[in-house]
Protein backbone atom coordinates (compact mmCIF):
# COMPACT_ATOMS: atom_id res chain seq x y z
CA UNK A 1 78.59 143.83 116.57
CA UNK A 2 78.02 140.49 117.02
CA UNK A 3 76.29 139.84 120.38
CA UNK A 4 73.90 136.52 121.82
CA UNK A 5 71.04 138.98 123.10
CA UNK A 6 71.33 140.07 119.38
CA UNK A 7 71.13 136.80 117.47
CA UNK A 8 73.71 137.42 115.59
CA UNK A 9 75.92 135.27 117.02
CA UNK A 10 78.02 132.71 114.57
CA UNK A 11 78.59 129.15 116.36
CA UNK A 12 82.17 127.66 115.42
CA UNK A 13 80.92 124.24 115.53
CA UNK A 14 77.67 125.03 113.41
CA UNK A 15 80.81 126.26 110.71
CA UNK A 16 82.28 123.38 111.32
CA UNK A 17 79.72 120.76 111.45
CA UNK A 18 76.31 122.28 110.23
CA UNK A 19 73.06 122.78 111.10
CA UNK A 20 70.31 121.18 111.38
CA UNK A 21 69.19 121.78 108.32
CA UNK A 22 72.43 120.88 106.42
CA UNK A 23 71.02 122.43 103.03
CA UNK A 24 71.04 125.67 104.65
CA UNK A 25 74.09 125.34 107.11
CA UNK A 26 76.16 123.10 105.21
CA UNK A 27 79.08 121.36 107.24
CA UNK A 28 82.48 123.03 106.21
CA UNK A 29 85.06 121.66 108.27
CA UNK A 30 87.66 123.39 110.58
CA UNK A 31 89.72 123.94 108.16
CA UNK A 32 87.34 126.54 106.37
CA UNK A 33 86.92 127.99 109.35
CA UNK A 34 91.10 128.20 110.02
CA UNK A 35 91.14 129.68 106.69
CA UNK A 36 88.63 132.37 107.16
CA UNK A 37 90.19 133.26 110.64
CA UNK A 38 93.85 133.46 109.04
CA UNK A 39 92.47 135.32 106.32
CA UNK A 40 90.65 138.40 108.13
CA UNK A 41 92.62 141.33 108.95
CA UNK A 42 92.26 141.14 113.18
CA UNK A 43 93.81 144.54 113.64
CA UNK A 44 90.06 145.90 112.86
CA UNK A 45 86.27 144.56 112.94
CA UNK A 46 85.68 141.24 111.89
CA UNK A 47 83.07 140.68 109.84
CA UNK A 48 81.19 137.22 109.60
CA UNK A 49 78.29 135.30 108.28
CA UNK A 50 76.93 132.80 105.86
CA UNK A 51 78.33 134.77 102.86
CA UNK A 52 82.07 135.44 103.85
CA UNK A 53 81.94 131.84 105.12
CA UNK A 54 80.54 130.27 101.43
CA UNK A 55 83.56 132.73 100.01
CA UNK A 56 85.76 131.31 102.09
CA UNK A 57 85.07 127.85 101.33
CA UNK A 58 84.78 128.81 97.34
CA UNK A 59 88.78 129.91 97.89
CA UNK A 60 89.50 126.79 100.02
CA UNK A 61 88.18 124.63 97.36
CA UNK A 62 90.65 126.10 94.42
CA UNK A 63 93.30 125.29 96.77
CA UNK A 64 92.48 121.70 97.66
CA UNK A 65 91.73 121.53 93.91
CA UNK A 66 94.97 122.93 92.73
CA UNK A 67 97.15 120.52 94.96
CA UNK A 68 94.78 117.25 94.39
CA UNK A 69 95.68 117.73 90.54
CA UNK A 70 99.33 117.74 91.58
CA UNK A 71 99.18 115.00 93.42
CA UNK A 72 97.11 112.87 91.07
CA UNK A 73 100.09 113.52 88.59
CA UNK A 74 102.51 112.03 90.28
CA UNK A 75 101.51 108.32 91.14
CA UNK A 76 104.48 106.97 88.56
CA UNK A 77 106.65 109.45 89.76
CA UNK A 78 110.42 108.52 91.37
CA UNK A 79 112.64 111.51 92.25
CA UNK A 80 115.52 108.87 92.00
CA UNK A 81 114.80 107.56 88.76
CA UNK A 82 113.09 110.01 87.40
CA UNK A 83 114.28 113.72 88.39
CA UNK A 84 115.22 116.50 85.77
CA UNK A 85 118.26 118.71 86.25
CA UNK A 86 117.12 122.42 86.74
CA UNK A 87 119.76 123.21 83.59
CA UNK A 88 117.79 120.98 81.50
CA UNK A 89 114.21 121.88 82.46
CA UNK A 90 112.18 123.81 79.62
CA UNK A 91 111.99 127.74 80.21
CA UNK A 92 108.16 127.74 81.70
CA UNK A 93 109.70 125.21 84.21
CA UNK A 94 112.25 127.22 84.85
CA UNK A 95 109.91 130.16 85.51
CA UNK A 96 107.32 128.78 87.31
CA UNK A 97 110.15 127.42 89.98
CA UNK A 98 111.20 130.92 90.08
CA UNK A 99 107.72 131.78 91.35
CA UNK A 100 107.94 129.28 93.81
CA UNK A 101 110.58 130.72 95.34
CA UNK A 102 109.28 133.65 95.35
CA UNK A 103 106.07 133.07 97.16
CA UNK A 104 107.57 131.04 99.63
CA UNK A 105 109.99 133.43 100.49
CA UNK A 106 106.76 136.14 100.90
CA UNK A 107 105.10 133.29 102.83
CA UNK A 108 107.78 132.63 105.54
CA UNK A 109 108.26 136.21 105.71
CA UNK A 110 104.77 136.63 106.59
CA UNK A 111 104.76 134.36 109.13
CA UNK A 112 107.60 135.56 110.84
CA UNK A 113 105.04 138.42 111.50
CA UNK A 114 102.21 136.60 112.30
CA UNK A 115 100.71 137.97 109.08
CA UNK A 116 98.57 135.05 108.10
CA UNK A 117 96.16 137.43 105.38
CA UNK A 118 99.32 138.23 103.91
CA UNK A 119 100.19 134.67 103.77
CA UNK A 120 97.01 133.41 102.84
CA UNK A 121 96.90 136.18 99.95
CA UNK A 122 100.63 135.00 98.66
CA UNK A 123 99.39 131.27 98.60
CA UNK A 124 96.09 131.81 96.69
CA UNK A 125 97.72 134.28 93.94
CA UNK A 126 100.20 131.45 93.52
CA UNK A 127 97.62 128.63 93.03
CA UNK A 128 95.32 130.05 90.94
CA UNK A 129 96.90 132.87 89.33
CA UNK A 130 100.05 131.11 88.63
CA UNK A 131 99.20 127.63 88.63
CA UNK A 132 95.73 127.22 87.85
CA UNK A 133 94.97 129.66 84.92
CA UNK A 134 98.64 129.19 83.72
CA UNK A 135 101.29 126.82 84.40
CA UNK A 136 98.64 123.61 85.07
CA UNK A 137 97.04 124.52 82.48
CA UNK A 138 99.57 124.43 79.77
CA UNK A 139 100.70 121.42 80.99
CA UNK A 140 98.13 119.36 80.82
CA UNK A 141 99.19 118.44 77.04
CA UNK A 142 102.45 117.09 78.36
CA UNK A 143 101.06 115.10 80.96
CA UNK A 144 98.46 113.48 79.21
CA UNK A 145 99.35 113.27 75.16
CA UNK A 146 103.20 111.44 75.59
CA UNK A 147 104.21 108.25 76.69
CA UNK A 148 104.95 107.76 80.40
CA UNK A 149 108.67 108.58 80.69
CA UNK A 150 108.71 111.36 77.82
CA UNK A 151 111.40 113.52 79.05
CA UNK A 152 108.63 116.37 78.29
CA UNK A 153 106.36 114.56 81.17
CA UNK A 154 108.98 114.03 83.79
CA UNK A 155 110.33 117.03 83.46
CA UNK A 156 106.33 118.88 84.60
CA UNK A 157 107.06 116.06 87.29
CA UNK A 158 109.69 117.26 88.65
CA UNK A 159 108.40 120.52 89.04
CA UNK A 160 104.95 119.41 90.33
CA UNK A 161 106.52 117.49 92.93
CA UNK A 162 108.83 120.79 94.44
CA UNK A 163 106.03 122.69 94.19
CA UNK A 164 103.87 119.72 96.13
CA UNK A 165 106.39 119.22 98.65
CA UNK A 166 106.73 123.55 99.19
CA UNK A 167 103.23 123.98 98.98
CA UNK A 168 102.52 121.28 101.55
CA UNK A 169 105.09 123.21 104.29
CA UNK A 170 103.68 126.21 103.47
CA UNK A 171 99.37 125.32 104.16
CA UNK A 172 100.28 123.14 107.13
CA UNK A 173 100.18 126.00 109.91
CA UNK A 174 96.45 127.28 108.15
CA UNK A 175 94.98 123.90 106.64
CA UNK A 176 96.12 121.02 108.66
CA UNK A 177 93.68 118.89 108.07
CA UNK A 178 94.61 118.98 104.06
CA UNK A 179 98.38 119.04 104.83
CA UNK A 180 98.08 115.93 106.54
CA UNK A 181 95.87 114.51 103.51
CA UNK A 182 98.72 115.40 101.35
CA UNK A 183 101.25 114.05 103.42
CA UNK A 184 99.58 110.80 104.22
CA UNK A 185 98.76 109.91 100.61
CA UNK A 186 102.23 110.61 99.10
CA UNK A 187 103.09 107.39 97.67
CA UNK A 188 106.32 105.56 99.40
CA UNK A 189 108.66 106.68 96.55
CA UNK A 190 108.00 110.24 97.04
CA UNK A 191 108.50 110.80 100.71
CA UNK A 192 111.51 112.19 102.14
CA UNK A 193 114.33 110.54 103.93
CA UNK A 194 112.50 109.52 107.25
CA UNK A 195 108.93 110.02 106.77
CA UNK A 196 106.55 107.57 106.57
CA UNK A 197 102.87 107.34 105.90
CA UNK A 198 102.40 106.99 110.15
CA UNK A 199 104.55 110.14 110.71
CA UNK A 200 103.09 114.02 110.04
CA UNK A 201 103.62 116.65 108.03
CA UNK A 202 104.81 118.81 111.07
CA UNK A 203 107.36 116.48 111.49
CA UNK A 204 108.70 117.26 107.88
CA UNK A 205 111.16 120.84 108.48
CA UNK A 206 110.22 124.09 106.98
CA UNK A 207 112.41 124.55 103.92
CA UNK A 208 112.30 127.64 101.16
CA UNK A 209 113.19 126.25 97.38
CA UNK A 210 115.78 128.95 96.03
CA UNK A 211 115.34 128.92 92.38
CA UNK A 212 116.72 132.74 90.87
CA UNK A 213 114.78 134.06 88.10
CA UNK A 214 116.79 134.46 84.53
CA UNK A 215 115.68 137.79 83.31
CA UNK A 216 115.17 136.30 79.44
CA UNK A 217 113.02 133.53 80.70
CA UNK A 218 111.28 136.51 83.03
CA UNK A 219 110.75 138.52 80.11
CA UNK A 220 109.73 135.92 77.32
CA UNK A 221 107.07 133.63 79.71
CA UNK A 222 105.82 136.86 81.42
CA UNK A 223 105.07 138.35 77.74
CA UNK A 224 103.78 135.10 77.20
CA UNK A 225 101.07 135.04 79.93
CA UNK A 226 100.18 138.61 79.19
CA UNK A 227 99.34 137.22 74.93
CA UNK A 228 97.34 134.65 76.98
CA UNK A 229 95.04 137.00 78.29
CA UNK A 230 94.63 139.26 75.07
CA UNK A 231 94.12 135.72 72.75
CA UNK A 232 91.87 134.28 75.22
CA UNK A 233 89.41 137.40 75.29
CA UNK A 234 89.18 136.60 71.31
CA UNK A 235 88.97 133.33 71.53
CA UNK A 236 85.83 133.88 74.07
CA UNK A 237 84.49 136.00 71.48
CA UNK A 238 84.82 133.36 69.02
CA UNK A 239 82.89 130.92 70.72
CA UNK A 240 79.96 133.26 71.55
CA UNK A 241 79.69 133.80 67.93
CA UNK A 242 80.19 130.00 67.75
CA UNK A 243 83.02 130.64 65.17
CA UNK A 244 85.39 128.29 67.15
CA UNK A 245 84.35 125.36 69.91
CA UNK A 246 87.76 123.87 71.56
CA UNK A 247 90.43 127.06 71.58
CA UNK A 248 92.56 124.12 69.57
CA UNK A 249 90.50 124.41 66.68
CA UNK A 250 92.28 127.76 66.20
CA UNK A 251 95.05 130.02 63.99
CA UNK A 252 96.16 133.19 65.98
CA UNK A 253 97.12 135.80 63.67
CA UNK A 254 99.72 138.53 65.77
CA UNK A 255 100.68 141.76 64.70
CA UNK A 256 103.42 143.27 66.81
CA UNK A 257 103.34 146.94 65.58
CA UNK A 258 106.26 149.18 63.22
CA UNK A 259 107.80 150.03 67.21
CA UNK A 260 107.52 146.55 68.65
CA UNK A 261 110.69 144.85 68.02
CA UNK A 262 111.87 143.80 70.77
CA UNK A 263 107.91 142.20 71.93
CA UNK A 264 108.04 140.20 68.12
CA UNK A 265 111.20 139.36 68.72
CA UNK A 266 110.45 137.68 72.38
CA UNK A 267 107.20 135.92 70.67
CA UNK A 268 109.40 134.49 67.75
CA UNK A 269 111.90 133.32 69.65
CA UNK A 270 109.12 131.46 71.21
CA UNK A 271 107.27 130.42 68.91
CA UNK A 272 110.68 128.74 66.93
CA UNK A 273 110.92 126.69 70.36
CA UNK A 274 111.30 123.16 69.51
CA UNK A 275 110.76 121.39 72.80
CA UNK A 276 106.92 121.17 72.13
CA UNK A 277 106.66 123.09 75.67
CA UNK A 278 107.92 126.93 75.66
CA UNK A 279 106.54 126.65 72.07
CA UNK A 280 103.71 129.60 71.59
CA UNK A 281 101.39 127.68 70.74
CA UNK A 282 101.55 125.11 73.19
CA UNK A 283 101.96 128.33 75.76
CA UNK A 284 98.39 129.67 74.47
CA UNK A 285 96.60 126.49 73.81
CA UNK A 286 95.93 126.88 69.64
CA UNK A 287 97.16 124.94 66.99
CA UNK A 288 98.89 127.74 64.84
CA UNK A 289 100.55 130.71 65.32
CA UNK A 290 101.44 132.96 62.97
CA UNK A 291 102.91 137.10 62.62
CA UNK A 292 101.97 139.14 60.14
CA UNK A 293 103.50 142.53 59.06
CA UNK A 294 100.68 144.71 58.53
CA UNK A 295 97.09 145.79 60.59
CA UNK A 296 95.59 144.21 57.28
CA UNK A 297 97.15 141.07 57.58
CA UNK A 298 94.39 140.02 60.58
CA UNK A 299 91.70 142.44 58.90
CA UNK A 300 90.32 139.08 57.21
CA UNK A 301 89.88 136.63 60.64
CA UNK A 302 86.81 137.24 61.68
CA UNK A 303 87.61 137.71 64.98
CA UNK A 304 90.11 140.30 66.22
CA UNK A 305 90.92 141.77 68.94
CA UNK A 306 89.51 145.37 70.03
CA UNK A 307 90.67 148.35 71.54
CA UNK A 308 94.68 148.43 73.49
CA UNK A 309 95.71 144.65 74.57
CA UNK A 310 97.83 144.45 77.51
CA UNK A 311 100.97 143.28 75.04
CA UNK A 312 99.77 145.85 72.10
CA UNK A 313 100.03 143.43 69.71
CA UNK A 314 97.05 143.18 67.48
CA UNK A 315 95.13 139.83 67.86
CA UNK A 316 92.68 137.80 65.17
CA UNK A 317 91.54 134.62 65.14
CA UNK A 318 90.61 132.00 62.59
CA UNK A 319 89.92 128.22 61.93
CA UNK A 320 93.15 126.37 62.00
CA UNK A 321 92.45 124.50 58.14
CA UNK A 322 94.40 121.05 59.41
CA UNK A 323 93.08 117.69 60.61
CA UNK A 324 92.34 116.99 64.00
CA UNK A 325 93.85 114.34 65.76
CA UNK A 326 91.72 111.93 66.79
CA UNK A 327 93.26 110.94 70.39
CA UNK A 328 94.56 114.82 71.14
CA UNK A 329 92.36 117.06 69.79
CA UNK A 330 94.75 118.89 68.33
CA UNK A 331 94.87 120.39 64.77
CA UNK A 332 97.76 119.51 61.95
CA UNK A 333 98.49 119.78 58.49
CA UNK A 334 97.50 116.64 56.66
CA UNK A 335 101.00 115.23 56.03
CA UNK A 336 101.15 114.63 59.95
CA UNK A 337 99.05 111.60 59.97
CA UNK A 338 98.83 108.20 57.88
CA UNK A 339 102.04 107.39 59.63
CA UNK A 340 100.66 104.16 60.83
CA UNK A 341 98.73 101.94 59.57
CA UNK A 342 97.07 100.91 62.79
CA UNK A 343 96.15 104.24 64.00
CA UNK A 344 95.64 106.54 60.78
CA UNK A 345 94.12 109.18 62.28
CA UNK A 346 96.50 109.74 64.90
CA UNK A 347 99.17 113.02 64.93
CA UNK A 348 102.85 112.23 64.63
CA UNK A 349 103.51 112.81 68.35
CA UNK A 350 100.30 110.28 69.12
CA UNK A 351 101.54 107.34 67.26
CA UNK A 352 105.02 107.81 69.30
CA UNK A 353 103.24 107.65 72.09
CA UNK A 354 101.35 104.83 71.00
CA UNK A 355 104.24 102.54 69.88
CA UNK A 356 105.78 103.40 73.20
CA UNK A 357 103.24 101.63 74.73
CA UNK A 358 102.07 98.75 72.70
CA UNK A 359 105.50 98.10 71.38
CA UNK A 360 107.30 98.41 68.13
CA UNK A 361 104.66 95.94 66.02
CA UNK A 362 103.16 98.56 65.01
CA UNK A 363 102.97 98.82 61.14
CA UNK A 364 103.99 101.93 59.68
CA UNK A 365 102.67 102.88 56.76
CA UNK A 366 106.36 103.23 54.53
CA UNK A 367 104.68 105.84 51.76
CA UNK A 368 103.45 108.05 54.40
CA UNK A 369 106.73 107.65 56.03
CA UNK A 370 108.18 109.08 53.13
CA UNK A 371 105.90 112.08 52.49
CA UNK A 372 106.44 113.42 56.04
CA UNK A 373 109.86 113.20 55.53
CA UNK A 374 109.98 115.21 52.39
């Protein structure tokens, strides 16, 4: 037990502030130390020191991290002008909002019983289970590769800023201090009715998004996420061998199994997806997907995966043979580029991009033009 005569005593404001010697006692802030007190369970010994406290600051950090990339996404963002109708939001969208809810709805409930480690535990799966490893990272090839007011862009917009806004309400009562950051930086467009940039977040009322899950979208995203995991274990092993660098310099070969029908079925239907977000390969970050019907058919990669997969679908992993787009990164078959004569080496959806925002003067290059179309 921690007592004085002991010296074993941990000073709040040392937490909070540092030591002396700020090297070894860094300063964390209160809000660390908030965190670590809502995240203990107080119905038994605490436990406390320089450790749990550097953990604690490790999780705080993925959280702060999680919402600044939000937030840095949305400085050309207008709900007015530019807000997507749930109906017409792609089916990761969809899903992810679903999550939202859910967690929120965990959240308040825990709350309600002054569970704040419950709480806590709800918020950090969300942002960097959900989030983080997943939905974020997906979208970062619609936020970056497309012209400013793709629909594809505005559409992760939207959902960015309900999740901002939700998120927000929901670390104000633990993390104040980074609320109120949030709150107070929120450009003028994107505050609610009301608030202003002298006002608080407290002043903003608690509110749970209800988005209902669609069992499809449930089914075909959460399969999705799962094929994540078992490509992304070959894909590590691929770089190791330093086979592959960048995971979009590669072909996944899947094999679904003779009793998988309905799991090949769920991945095609993704992988036909023409919105350039639910696609599969956009969903696990390659540049080609393709199913095979046989074991043997991904005996040849040299990379494959090993042992049961969480999906059971048989895994390899090869070079994409494409070009890679100079501005993207990513991988396509020849006939995607030579489109324009400005920027040659550019992919299709590049150069679109790239018109959009020098203008139409662009010269296309009419012979190219006609071999993409045929």
């Amino acid at each position: 037990k921690a007592k004085p005569a002991y010296g074993n005593v941990v000073n709040p404001l040392e937490v909070i502030e540092g030591g002396a010697n700020k090297k070894a006692k860094p300063a964390y802030g209160a809000d660390v130390l908030r965190l670590w007190a809502a995240s203990v369970d107080f119905s038994g010994d605490v436990s406390i020191g320089d450790g749990i406290i550097k953990q604690v600051a490790d999780s705080y950090r993925k959280l702060r991290n999680t919402v600044r990339y939000i937030i840095g996404n949305l400085h050309d963002y207008d709900k007015e002008k530019h807000a997507v109708e749930v109906k017409d939001l792609p089916a990761v969208d969809r899903y992810i909002l679903a999550r939202l809810s859910e967690t929120m709805k965990e959240v308040e409930q825990a709350y309600d019983k002054y569970d704040f480690a419950n709480a806590v535990q709800a918020l950090t799966r969300f942002c960097v289970s959900d989030l983080s490893n997943f939905y974020l990272d997906t979208a970062k090839d619609r936020l970056y590769i497309p012209e400013l007011a793709h629909p594809r862009r505005r559409s992760c917009q939207t959902v960015l800023k309900v999740i901002l806004d939700s998120l927000t309400r929901a670390l104000a009562p633990i993390l104040p201090h980074l609320a109120e950051d949030l709150h107070l930086n929120l450009p003028e467009q994107q505050r609610e009715p009301g608030s202003s940039s002298s006002s608080s977040v407290f002043e903003n009322r608690w509110s749970v998004p209800e988005f209902a899950r669609d069992e499809a979208t449930d089914a075909d995203i959460g399969l999705a996420r799962l094929l994540r995991n078992d490509v992304n274990k070959v894909l590590e092993a691929a770089r190791q061998a330093k086979t592959l660098g960048a995971s979009s310099e590669a072909e996944v070969l899947l094999y679904c199994g003779d009793g998988a029908g309905q799991v090949r079925e769920s991945l095609e239907r993704l992988a036909e997806s023409q919105n350039e977000v639910d696609n599969l390969q956009y969903l696990l970050l390659v540049s080609g997907v393709r199913f095979v019907d046989s074991e043997q058919g991904i005996s040849g990669t040299p990379h494959q995966s090993e042992g049961d997969t969480e999906t059971g679908v048989k895994v390899g992993v090869q070079r994409y043979v494409g070009v890679r787009c100079e501005r993207c990164w990513n991988h396509f078959p020849e006939t995607e580029f030579g489109i324009s004569k400005e920027f040659p080496d550019a992919c299709q959806r590049c150069v679109a991009a790239l018109q959009a925002q020098n203008g139409p003067a662009i010269e296309e290059n009419s012979d190219a033009v006609a071999a993409h179309a045929a």
